[in-house]
Protein backbone atom coordinates (compact mmCIF):
# COMPACT_ATOMS: atom_id res chain seq x y z
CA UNK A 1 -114.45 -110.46 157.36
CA UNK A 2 -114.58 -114.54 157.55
CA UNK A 3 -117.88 -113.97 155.81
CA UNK A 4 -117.38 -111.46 153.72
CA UNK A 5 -114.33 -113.26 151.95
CA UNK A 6 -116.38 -116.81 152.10
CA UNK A 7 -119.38 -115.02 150.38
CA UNK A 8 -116.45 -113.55 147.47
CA UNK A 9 -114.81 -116.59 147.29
CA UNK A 10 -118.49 -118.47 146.61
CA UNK A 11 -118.96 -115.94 143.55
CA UNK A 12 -115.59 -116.75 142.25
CA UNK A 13 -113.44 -116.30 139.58
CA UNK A 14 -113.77 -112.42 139.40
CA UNK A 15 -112.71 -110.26 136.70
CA UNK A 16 -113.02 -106.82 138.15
CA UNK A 17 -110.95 -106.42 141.41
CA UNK A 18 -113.45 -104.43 144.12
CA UNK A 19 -111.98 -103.48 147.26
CA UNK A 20 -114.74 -104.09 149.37
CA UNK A 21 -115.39 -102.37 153.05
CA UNK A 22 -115.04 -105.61 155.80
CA UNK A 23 -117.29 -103.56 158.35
CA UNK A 24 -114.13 -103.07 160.60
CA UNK A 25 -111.86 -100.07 158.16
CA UNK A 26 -110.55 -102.35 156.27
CA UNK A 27 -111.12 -103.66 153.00
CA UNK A 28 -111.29 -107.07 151.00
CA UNK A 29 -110.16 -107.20 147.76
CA UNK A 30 -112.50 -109.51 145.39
CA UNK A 31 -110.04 -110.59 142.62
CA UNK A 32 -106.22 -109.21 144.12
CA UNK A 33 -104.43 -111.78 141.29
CA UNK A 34 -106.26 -111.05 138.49
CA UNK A 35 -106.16 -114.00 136.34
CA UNK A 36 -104.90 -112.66 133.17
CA UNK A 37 -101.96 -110.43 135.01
CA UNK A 38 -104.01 -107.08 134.89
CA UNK A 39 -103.34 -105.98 138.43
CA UNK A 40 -106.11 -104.01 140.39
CA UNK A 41 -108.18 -104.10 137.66
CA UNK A 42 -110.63 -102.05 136.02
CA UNK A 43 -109.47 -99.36 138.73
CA UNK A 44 -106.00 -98.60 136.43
CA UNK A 45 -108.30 -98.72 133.20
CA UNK A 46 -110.54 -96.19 134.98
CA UNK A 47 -108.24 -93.83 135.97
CA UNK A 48 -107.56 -93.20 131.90
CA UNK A 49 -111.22 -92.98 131.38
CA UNK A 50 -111.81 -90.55 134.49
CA UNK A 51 -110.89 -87.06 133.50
CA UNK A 52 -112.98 -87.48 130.25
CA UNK A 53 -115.95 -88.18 132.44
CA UNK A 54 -118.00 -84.90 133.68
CA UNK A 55 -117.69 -84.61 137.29
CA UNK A 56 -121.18 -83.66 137.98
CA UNK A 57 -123.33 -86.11 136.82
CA UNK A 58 -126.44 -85.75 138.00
CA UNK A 59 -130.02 -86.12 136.93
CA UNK A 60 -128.71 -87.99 133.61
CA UNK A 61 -128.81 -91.05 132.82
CA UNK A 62 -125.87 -93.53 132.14
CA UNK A 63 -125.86 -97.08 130.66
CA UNK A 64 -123.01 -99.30 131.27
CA UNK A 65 -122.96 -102.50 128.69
CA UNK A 66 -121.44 -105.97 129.96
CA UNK A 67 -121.20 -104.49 133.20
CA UNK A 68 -119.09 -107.30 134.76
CA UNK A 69 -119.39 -106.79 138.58
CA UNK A 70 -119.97 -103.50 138.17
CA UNK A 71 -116.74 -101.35 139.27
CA UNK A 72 -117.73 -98.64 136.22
CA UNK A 73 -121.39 -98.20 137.36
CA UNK A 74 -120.61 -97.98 140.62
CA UNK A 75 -118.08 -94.99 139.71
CA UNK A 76 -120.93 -93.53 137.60
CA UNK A 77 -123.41 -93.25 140.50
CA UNK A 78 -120.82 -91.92 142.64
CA UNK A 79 -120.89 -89.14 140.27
CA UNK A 80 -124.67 -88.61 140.49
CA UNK A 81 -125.94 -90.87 137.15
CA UNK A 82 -128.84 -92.82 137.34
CA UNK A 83 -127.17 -95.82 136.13
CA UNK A 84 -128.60 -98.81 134.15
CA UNK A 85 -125.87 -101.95 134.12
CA UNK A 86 -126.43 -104.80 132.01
CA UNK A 87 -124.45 -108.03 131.51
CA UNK A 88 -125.64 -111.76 130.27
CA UNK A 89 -124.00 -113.50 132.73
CA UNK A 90 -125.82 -114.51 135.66
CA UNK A 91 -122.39 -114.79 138.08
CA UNK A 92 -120.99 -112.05 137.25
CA UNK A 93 -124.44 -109.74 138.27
CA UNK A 94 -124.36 -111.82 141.65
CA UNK A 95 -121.01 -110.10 142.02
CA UNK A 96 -122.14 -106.87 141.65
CA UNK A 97 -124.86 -107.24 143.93
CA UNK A 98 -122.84 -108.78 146.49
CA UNK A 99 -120.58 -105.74 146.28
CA UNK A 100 -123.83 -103.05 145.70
CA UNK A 101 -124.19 -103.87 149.39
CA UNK A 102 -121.54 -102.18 150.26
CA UNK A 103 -120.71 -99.85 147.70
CA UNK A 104 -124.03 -98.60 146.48
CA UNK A 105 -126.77 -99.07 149.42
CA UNK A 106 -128.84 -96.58 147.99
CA UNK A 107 -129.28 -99.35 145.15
CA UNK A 108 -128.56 -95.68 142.72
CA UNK A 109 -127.14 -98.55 139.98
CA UNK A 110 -129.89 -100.94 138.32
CA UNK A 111 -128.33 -104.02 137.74
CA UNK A 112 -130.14 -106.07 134.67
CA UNK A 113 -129.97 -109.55 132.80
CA UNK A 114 -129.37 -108.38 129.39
CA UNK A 115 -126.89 -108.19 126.28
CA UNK A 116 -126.25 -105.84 123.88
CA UNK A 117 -128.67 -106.98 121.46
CA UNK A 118 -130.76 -106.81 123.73
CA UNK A 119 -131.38 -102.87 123.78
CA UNK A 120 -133.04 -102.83 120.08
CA UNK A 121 -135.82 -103.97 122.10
CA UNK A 122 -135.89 -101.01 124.38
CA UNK A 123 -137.08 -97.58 124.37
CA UNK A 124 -135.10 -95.73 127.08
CA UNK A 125 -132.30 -93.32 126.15
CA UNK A 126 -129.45 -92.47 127.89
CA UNK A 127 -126.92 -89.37 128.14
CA UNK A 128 -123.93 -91.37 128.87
CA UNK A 129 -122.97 -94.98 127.62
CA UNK A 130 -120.30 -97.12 128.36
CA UNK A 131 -119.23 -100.19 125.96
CA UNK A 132 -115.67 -101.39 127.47
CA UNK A 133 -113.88 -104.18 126.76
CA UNK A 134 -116.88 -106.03 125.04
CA UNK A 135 -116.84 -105.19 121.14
CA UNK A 136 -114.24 -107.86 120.14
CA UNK A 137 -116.49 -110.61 122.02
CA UNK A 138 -119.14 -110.05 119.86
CA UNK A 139 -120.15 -112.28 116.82
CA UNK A 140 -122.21 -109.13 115.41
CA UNK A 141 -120.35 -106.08 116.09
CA UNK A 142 -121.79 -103.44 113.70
CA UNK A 143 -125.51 -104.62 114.64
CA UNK A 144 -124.29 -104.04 118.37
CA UNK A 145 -122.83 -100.57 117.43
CA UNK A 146 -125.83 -99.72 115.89
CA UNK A 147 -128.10 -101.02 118.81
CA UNK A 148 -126.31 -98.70 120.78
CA UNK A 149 -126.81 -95.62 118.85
CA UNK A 150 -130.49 -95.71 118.86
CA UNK A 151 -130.36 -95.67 122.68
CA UNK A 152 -127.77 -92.86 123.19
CA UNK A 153 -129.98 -89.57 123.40
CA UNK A 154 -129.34 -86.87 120.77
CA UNK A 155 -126.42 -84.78 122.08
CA UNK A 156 -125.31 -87.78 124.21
CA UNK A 157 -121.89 -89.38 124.65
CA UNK A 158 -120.72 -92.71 124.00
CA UNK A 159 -117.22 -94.19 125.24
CA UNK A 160 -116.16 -96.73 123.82
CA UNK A 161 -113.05 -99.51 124.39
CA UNK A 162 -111.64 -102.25 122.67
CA UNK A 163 -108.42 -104.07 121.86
CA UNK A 164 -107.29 -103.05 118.24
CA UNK A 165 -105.17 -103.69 115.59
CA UNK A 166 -101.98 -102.25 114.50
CA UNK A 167 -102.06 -99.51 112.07
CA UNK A 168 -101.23 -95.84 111.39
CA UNK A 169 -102.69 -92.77 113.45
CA UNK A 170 -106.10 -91.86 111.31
CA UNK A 171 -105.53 -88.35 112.22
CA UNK A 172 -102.09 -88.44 110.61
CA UNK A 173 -103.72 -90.33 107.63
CA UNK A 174 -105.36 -89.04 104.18
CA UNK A 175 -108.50 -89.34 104.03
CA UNK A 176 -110.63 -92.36 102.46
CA UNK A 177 -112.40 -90.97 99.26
CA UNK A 178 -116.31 -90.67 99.88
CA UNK A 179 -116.90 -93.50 97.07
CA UNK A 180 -114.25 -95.73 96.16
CA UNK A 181 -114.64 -96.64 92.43
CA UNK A 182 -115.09 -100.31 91.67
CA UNK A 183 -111.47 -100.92 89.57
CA UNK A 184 -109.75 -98.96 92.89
CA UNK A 185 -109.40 -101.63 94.68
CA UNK A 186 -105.61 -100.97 95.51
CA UNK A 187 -106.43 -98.47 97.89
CA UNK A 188 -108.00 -100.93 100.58
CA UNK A 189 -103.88 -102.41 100.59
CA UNK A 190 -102.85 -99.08 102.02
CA UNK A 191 -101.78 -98.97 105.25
CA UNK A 192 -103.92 -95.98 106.23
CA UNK A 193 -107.22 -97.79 104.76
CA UNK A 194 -109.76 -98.91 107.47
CA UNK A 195 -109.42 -102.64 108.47
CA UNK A 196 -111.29 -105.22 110.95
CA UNK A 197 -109.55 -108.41 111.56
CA UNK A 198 -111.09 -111.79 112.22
CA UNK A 199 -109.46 -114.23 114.72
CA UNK A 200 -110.91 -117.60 113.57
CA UNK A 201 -109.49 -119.65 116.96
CA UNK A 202 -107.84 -117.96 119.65
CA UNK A 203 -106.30 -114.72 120.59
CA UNK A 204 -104.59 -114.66 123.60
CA UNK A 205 -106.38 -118.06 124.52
CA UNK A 206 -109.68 -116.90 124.59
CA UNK A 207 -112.00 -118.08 121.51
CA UNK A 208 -114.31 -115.23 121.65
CA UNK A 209 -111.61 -112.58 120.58
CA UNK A 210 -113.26 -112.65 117.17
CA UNK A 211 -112.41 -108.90 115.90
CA UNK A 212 -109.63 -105.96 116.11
CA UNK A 213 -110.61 -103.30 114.58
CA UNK A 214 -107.45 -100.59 113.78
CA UNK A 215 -108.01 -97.54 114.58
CA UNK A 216 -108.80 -96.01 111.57
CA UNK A 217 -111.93 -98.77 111.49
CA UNK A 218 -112.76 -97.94 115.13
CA UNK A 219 -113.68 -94.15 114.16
CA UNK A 220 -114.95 -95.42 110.27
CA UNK A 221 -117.70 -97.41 112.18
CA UNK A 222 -118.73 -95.21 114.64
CA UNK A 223 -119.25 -92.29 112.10
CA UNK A 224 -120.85 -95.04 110.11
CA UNK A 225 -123.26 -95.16 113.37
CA UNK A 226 -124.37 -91.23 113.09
CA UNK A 227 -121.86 -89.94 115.71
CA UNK A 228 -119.43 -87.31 115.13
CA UNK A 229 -117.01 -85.53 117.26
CA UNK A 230 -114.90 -88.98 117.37
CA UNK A 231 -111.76 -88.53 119.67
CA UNK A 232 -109.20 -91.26 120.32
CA UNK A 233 -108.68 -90.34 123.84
CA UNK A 234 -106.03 -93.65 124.70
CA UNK A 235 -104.73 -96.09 122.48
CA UNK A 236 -107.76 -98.23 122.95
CA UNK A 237 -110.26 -95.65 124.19
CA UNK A 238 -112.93 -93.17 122.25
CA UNK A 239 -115.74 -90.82 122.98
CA UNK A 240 -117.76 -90.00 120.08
CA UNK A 241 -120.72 -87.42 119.92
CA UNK A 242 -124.56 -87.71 118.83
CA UNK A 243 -125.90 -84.97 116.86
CA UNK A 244 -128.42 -83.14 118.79
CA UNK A 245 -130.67 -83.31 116.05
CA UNK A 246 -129.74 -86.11 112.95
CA UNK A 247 -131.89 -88.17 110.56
CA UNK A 248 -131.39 -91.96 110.58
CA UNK A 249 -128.79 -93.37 108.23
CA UNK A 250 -130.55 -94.91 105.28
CA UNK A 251 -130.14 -98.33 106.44
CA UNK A 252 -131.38 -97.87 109.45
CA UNK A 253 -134.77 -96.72 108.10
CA UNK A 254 -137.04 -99.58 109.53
CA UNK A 255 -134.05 -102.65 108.80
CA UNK A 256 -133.21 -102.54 113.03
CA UNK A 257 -137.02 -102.55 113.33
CA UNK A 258 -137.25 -105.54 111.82
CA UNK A 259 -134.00 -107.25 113.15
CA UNK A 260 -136.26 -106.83 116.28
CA UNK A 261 -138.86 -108.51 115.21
CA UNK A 262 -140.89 -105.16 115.42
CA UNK A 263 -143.48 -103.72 112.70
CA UNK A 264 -143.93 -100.58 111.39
């Protein structure tokens, strides 16, 4: 246990709390006062997310985006997913191999250097997604969105989390006209109209909160992205639905192939 707890407090500060096994029963928590008051966190997040998760997962395959140290993937293989977990930052995949020792000796979760940006760059498709907790971070959150579309399989499932805005239920909400006329301008004051704020400093300290999206954004964008089927399933929390079989949205047609850097 010595070891164990010099070897987590080496990787430190942690974000995701892992109780890892100490080799004698017991277990070591990685991160047991989480910084920003969270508690045993993701594992409270998780249980919200659970039940919307199949229980038999196997032979698909699962992607988890800005996998931290890797508490979601983990639960993902568990389940029988092949799982692919990317995050950018170097510590924080040390983490979740110290902890795959452990928790995942089979190595069943592929941990990867990568962002989100990243996957227009890639080819591989995947049944089941997870984007949690990352979309406010991110200085280009519709090109992210859209990244992640091309590499959820038709008839796949993306869930997706982030902090929001305040604003009405959408499905208590009329509905936004297909085309809003020029001179209508009036209607984007409603409260019920989609709307993305941008945090130019800080929220809650931390200078990469740059969006909240309300809710009513949340599901504009991600039918914007070709899904459908979008459920709020918590407050913060969505799964939304690829078509099995859709054509590209017009702007996609070739203008993510050449974000890439890719030719035709």
């Amino acid at each position: 246990m010595p070891e164990l707890q010099q070897r987590i407090d080496e990787l430190a500060p942690w974000f995701h709390n892992l109780h890892l096994p100490d080799g004698t029963g017991g277990r070591v928590q990685t991160c047991p006062d989480h910084p920003l008051g969270l508690g045993d966190f993701p594992a409270w997040k998780f249980e919200e997310l659970s039940p919307h998760l199949p229980a038999d997962l196997a032979g698909l395959a699962a992607l988890d985006i800005g996998c931290n140290a890797g508490y979601y993937a983990f639960a993902l293989a568990e389940r029988g997913a092949r799982v692919t977990a990317i995050d950018h930052d170097p510590r924080y995949l040390a983490q979740a191999r110290l902890a795959q020792e452990s928790l995942d000796p089979r190595q069943r979760v592929r941990f990867e250097q990568a962002d989100v940006y990243d996957l227009l760059h890639r080819e591989q498709a995947f049944d089941v997604v997870l984007f949690l907790g990352v979309l406010y971070h991110l200085r280009y959150p519709l090109l992210a969105l859209d990244a992640i579309a091309r590499r959820v399989k038709p008839g796949g499932t993306l869930f997706l989390q982030t902090l929001t805005a305040p604003g009405p239920d959408p499905a208590r909400s009329p509905a936004i006209p297909d085309d809003v006329g020029l001179n209508d301008r009036e209607l984007m004051t409603q409260p019920h109209f989609p709307r993305l704020a941008f945090i130019e400093h800080r929220w809650a300290g931390d200078p990469t909160n740059w969006f909240a999206f309300d809710a009513a954004a949340v599901e504009a964008v991600l039918r914007s992205c070709g899904y459908e089927q979008v459920e709020r399933l918590t407050d913060e929390l969505w799964r939304a639905r690829k078509p099995g079989e859709a054509e590209a949205p017009w702007w996609d047609r070739g203008t993510l192939d050449r974000i890439a850097g890719k030719r035709g």
